[in-house]
Protein backbone atom coordinates (compact mmCIF):
# COMPACT_ATOMS: atom_id res chain seq x y z
CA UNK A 1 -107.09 -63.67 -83.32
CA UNK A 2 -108.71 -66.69 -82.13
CA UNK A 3 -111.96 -66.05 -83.73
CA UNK A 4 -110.59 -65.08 -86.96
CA UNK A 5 -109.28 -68.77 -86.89
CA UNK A 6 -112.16 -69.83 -85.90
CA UNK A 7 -114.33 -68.22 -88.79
CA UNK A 8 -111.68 -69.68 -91.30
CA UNK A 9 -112.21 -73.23 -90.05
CA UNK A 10 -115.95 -72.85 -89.77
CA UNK A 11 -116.29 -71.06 -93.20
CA UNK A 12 -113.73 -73.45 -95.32
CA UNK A 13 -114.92 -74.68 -97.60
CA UNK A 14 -117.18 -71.12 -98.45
CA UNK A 15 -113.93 -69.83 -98.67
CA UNK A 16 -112.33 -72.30 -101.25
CA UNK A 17 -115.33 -71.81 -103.46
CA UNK A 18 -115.59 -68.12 -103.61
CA UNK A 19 -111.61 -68.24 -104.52
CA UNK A 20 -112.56 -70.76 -107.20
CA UNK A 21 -114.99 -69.00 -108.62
CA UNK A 22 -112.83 -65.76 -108.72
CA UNK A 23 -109.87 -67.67 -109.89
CA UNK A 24 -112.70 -69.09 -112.90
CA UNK A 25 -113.73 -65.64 -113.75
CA UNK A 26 -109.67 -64.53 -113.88
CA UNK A 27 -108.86 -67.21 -115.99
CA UNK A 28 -111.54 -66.56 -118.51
CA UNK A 29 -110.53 -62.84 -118.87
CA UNK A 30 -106.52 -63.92 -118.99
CA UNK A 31 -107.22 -65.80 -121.73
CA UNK A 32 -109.34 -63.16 -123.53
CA UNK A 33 -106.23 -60.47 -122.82
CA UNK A 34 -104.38 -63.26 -124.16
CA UNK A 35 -106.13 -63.51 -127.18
CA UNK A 36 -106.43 -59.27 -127.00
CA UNK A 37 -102.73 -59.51 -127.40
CA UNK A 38 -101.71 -61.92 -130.37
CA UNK A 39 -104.48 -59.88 -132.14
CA UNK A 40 -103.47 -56.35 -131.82
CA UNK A 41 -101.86 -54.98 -134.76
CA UNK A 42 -101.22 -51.34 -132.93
CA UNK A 43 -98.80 -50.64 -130.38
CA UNK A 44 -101.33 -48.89 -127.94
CA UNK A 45 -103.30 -52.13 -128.72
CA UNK A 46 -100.37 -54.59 -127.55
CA UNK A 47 -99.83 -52.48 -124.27
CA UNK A 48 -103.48 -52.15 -123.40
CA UNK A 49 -103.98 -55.79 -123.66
CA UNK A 50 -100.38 -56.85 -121.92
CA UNK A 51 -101.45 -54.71 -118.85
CA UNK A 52 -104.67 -56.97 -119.02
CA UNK A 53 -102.81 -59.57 -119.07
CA UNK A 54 -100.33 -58.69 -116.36
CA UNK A 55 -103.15 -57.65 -113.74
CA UNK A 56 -104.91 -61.04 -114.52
CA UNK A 57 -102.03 -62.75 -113.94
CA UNK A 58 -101.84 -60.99 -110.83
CA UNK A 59 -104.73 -61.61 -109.15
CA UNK A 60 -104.53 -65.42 -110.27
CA UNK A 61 -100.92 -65.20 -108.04
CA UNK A 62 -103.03 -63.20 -105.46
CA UNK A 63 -106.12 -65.71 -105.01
CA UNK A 64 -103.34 -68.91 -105.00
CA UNK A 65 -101.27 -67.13 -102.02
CA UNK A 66 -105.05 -66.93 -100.31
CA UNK A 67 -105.65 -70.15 -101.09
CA UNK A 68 -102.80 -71.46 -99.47
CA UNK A 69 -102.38 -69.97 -96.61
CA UNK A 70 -105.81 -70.41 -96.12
CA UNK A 71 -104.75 -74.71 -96.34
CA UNK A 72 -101.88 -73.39 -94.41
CA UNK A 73 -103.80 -71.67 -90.76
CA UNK A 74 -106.51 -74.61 -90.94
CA UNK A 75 -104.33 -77.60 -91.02
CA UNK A 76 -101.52 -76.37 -88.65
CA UNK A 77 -102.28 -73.48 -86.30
CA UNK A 78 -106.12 -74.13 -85.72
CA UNK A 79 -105.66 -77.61 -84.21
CA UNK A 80 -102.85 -75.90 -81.80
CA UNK A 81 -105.07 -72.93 -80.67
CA UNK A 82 -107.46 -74.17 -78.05
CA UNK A 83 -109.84 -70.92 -78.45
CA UNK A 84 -110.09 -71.42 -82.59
CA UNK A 85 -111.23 -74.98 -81.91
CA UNK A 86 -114.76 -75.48 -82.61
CA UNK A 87 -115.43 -78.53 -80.69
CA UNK A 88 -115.86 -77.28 -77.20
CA UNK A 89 -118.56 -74.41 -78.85
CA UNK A 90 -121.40 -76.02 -76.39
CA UNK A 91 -123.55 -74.91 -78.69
CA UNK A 92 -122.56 -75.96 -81.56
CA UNK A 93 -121.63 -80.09 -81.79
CA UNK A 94 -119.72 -80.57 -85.00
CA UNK A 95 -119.06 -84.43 -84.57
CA UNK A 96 -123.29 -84.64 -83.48
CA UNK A 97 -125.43 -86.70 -86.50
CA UNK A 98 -129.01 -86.79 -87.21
CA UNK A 99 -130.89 -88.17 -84.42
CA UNK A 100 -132.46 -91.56 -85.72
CA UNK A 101 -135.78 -93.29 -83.99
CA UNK A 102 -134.56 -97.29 -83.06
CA UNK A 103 -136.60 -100.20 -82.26
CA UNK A 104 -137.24 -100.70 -78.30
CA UNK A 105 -135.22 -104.19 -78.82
CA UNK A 106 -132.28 -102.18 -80.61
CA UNK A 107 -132.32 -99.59 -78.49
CA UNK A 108 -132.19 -101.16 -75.16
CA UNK A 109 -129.40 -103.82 -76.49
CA UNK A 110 -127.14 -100.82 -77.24
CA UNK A 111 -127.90 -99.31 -73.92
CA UNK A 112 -126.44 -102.40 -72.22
CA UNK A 113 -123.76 -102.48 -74.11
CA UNK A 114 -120.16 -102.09 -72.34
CA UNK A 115 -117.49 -99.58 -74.32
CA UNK A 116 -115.28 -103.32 -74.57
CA UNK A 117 -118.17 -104.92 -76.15
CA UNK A 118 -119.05 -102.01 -78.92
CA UNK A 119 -115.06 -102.00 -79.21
CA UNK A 120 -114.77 -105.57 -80.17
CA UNK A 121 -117.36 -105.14 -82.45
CA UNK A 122 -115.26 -103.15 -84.70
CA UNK A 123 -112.47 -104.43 -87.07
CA UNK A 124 -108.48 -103.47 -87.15
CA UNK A 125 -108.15 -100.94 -89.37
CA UNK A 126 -105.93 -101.91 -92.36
CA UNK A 127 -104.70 -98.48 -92.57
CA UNK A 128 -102.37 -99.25 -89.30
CA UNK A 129 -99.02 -100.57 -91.13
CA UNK A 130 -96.49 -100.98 -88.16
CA UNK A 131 -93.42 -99.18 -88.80
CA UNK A 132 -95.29 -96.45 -91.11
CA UNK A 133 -98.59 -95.62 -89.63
CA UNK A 134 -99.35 -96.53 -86.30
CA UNK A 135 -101.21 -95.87 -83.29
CA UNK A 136 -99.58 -98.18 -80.52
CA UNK A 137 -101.47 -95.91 -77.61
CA UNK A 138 -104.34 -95.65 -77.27
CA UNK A 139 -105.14 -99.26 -77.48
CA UNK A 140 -107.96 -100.66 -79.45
CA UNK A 141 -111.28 -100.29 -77.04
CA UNK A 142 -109.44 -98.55 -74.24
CA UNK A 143 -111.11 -96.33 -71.91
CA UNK A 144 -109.58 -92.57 -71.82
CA UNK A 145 -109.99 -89.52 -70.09
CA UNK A 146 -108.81 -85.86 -69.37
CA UNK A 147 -105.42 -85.18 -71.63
CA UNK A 148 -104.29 -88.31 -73.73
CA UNK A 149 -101.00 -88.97 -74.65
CA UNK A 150 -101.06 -90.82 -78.05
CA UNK A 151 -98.37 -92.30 -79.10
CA UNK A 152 -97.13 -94.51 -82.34
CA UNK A 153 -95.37 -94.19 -85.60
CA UNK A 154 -95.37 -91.49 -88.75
CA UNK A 155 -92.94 -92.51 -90.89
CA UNK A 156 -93.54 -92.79 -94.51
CA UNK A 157 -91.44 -92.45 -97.55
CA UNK A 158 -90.84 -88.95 -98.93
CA UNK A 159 -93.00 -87.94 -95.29
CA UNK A 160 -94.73 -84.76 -95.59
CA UNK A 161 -97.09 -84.17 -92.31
CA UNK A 162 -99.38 -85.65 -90.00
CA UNK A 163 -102.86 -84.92 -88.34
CA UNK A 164 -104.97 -86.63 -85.90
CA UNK A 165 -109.29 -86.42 -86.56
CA UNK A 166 -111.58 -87.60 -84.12
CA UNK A 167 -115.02 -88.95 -84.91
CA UNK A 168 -118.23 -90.27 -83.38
CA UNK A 169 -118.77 -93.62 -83.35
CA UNK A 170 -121.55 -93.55 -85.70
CA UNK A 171 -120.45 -90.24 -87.60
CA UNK A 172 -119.10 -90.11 -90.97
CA UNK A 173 -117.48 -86.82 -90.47
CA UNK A 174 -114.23 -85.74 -88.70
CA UNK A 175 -112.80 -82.75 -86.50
CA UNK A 176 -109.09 -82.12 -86.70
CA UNK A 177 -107.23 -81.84 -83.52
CA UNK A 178 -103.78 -81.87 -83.81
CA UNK A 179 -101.12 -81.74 -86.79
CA UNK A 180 -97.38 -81.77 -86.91
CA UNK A 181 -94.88 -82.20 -89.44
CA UNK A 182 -91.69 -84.17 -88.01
CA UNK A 183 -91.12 -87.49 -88.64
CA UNK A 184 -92.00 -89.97 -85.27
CA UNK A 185 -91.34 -93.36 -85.04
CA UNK A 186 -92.45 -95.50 -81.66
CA UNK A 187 -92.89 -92.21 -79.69
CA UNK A 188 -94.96 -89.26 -78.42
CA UNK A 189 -96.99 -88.03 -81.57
CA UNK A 190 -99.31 -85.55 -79.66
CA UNK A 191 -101.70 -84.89 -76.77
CA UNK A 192 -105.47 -84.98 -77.31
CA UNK A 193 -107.74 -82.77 -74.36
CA UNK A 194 -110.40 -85.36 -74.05
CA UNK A 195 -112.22 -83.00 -71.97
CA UNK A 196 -113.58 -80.89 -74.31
CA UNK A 197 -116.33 -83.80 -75.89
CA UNK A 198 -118.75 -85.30 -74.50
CA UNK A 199 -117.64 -88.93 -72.69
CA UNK A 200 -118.82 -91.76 -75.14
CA UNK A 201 -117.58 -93.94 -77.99
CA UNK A 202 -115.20 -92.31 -80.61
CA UNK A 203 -112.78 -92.93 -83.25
CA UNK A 204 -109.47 -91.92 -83.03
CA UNK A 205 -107.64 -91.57 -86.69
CA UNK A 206 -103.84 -91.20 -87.73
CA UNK A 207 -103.76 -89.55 -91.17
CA UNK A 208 -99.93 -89.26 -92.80
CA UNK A 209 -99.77 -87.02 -96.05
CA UNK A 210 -96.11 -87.62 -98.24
CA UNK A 211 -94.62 -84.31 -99.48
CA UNK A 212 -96.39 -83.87 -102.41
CA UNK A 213 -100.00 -83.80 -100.26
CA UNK A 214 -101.24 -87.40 -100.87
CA UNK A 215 -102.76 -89.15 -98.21
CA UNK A 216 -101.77 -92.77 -96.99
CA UNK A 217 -104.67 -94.79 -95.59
CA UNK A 218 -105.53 -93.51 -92.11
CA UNK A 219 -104.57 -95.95 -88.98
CA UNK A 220 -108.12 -95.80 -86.32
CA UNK A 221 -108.68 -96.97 -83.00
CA UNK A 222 -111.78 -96.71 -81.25
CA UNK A 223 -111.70 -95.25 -77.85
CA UNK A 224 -114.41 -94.79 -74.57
CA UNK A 225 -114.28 -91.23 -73.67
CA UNK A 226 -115.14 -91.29 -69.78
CA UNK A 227 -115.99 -88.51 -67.50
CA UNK A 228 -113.19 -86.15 -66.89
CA UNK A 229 -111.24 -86.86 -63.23
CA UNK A 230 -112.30 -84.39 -60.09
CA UNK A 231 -109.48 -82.39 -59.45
């Protein structure tokens, strides 16, 4: 079971464009049947295009129930199944970017550079609305390690869900790790397992979607990922 999640969340977006293009080439022949239909002057005509029609119509159902539930095991079961998540693959490093040559100077400045200084270097996100969407734990440039509590606020108008991403400092992409779908205000939204990532800087992002899918701005807080505890 776990790696049939995991091939749907590697494979995504594959997925949603095969189903597109099927759904494309089941539109253009519904519409044909369509046309089939107002046309035929013959009864044997009329029911040879209607059962075009119907099985068209069919399949367009078919690949929308796919497509959902597809939306549906990504979003909310694969961030809750520790074996479907990609992120401690050791071979595979889905938050890693393009390794990029710096300037000796540049280089050895960043080196130096304490977790509190590269956090103060980054700006409040405006996408942290107190009383909406809020991450009130971790703090801004904290240090964290092993399992994290976070804690805040999801509580928007007409609320539909919530998920937390996590990023690389210097990444533009982001790895879902977490989603739920009740309503939290000033309490425990979820538990990240910071011991699955390598220890380093990382962004930390609250996204809260209303019931009708549309995203409100996400609330991020940059975080040092230290060396998991000895036990």
């Amino acid at each position: 079971m776990e790696d049939i999640l995991r091939y749907l969340k590697d494979y995504e977006l594959v997925i949603y464009v095969g189903l597109a293009l099927i759904a494309i080439w089941q539109i253009r022949k519904f519409f044909l049947a369509w046309e089939e239909l107002r046309a035929a002057a013959f009864g044997l005509e009329r029911e040879s295009a209607q059962s075009q029609l119907n099985r068209t119509a069919g399949v367009l159902v078919f690949l929308l129930v796919l497509a959902i539930v597809e939306y549906a095991l990504v979003t909310f079961v694969v961030p809750n199944v520790q074996g479907a998540n990609p992120l401690p693959t050791p071979t595979l490093d889905v938050l890693a970017t393009p390794t990029t040559t710096l300037p000796a100077a540049t280089a050895a400045s960043s080196a130096l550079e304490t977790p509190e200084a590269q956090a103060e270097e980054q700006e409040a996100s405006p996408g942290c609305v107190p009383g909406q969407v809020m991450i009130s734990s971790p703090e801004e440039g904290e240090t964290v390690q092993d399992i994290v509590e976070i804690q805040g606020t999801a509580d928007i108008p007409d609320f539909g869900f919530y998920k937390f991403e996590i990023s690389r400092m210097e990444a533009q992409s982001w790895l879902t790790i977490q989603a739920q779908d009740e309503v939290k205000r000033e309490t425990e939204l979820g538990f990240w397992d910071t011991t699955q990532i390598d220890p380093g800087q990382y962004k930390l992002r609250l996204v809260v979607f209303d019931n009708l899918g549309v995203q409100r701005e996400p609330c991020v807080v940059s975080v040092y990922v230290d060396e998991p505890s000895e036990e």
